[in-house]
C-alpha atoms as a PDB file:
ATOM      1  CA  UNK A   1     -55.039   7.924 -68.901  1.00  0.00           C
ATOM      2  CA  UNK A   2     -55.240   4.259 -69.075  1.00  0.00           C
ATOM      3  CA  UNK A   3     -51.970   2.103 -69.217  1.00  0.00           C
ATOM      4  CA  UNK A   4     -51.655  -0.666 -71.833  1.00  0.00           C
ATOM      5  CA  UNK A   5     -51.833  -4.249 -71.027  1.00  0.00           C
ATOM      6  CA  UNK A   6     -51.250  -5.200 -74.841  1.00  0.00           C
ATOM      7  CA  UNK A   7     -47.977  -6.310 -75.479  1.00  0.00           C
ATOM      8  CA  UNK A   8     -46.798  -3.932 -78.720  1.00  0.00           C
ATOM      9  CA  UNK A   9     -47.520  -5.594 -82.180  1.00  0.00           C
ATOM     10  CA  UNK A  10     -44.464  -6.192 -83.397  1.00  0.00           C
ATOM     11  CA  UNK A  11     -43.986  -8.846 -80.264  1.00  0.00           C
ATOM     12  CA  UNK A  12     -47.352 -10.490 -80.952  1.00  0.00           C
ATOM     13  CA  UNK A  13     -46.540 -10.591 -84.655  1.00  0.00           C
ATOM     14  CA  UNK A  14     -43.224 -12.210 -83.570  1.00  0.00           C
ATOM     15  CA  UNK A  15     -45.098 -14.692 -81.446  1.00  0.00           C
ATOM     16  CA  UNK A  16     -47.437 -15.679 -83.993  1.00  0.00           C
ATOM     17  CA  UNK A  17     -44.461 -16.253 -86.642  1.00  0.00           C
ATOM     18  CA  UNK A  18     -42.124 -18.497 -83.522  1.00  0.00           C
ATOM     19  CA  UNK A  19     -45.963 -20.553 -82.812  1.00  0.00           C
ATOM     20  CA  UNK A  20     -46.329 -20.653 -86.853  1.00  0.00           C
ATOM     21  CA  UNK A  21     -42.809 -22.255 -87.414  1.00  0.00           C
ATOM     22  CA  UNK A  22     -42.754 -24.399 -84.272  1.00  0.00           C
ATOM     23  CA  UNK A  23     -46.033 -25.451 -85.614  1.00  0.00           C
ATOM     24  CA  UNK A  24     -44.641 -26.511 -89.193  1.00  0.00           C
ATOM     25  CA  UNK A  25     -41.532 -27.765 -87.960  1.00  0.00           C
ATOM     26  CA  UNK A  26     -43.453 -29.922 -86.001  1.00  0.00           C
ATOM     27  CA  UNK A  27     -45.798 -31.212 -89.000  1.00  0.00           C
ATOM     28  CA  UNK A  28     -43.013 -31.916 -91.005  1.00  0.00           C
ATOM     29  CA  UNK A  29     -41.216 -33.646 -88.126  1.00  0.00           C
ATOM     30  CA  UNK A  30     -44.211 -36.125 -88.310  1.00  0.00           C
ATOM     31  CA  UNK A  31     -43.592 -36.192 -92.303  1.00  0.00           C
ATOM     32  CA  UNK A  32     -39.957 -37.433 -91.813  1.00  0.00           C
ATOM     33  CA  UNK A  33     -36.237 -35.642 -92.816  1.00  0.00           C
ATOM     34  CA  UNK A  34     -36.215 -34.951 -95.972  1.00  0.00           C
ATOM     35  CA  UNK A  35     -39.386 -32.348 -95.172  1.00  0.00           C
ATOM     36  CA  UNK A  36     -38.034 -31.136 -92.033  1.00  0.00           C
ATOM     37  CA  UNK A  37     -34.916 -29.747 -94.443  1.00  0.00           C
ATOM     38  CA  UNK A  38     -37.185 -26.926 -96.257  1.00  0.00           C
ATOM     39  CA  UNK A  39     -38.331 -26.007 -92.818  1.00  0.00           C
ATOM     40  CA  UNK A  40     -35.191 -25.574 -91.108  1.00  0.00           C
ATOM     41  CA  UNK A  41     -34.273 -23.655 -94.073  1.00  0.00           C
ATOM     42  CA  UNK A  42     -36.938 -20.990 -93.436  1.00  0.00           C
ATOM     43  CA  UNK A  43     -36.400 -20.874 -90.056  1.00  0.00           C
ATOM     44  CA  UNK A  44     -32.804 -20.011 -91.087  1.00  0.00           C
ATOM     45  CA  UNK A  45     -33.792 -17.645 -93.748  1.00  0.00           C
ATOM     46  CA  UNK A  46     -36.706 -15.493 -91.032  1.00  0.00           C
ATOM     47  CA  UNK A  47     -33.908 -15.519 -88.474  1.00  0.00           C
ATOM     48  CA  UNK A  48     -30.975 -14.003 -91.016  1.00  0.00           C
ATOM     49  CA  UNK A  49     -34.363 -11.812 -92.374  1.00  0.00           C
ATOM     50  CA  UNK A  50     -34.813 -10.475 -88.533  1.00  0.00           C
ATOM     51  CA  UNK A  51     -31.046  -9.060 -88.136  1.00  0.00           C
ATOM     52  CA  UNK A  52     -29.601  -5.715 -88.708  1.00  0.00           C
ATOM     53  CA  UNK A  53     -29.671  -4.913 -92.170  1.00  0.00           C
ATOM     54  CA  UNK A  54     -25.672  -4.278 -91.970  1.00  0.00           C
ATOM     55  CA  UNK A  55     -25.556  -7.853 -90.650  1.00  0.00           C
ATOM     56  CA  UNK A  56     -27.474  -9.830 -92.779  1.00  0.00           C
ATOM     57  CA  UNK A  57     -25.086 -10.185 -95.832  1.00  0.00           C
ATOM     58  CA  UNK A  58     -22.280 -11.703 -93.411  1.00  0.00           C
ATOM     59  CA  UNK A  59     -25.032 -13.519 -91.812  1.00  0.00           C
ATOM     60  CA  UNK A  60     -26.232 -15.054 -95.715  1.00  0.00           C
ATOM     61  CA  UNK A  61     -22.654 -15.867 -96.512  1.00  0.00           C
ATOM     62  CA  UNK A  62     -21.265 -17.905 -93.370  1.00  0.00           C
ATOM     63  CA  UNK A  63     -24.951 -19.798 -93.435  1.00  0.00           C
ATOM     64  CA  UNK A  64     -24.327 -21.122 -97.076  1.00  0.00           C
ATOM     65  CA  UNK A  65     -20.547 -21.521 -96.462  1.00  0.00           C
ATOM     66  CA  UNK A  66     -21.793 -24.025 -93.679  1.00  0.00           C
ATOM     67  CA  UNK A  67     -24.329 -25.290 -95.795  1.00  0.00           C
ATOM     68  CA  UNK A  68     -21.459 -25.927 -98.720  1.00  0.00           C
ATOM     69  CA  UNK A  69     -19.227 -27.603 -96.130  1.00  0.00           C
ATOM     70  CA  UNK A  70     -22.139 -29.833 -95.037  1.00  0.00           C
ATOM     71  CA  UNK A  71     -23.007 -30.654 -98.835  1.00  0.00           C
ATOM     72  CA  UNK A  72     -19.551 -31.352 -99.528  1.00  0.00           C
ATOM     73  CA  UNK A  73     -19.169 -33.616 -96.190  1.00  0.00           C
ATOM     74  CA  UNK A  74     -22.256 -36.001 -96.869  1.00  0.00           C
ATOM     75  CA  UNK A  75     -21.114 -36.181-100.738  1.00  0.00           C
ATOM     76  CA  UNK A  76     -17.312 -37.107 -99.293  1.00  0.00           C
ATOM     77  CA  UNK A  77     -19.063 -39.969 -97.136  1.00  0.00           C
END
């Protein structure tokens, strides 16, 4: 019996989702900030998406804590 050369699908899905991101993070790069901000934010959202299911509620919660802190931060300056 033949061995497989083909990496498994779940890593070439993976791959194709990291290229797909990089790829729009890059566009919106080009765009400026305030479009690279709803990017990031996916990116944030696929990575919390990709843990453990019995870590992705802590995971959820300390992202918008940061996210509060950061909002409250730019408001204070």
């Amino acid at each position: 019996m033949a061995t497989r050369t083909r990496r498994p699908r779940q890593a070439d899905r993976q791959a194709r989702s990291a290229q797909h991101l990089g790829d729009r993070r890059r566009a919106a790069e080009a765009q400026g900030p305030l479009t690279v901000l709803p990017v990031a934010v996916d990116q944030l959202r696929a990575v919390i998406y990709r843990l453990p299911e019995s870590r992705r509620a802590e995971a959820a919660a300390r992202a918008t804590q940061l996210l509060d802190q950061l909002r409250q931060s730019i408001a204070e300056s």
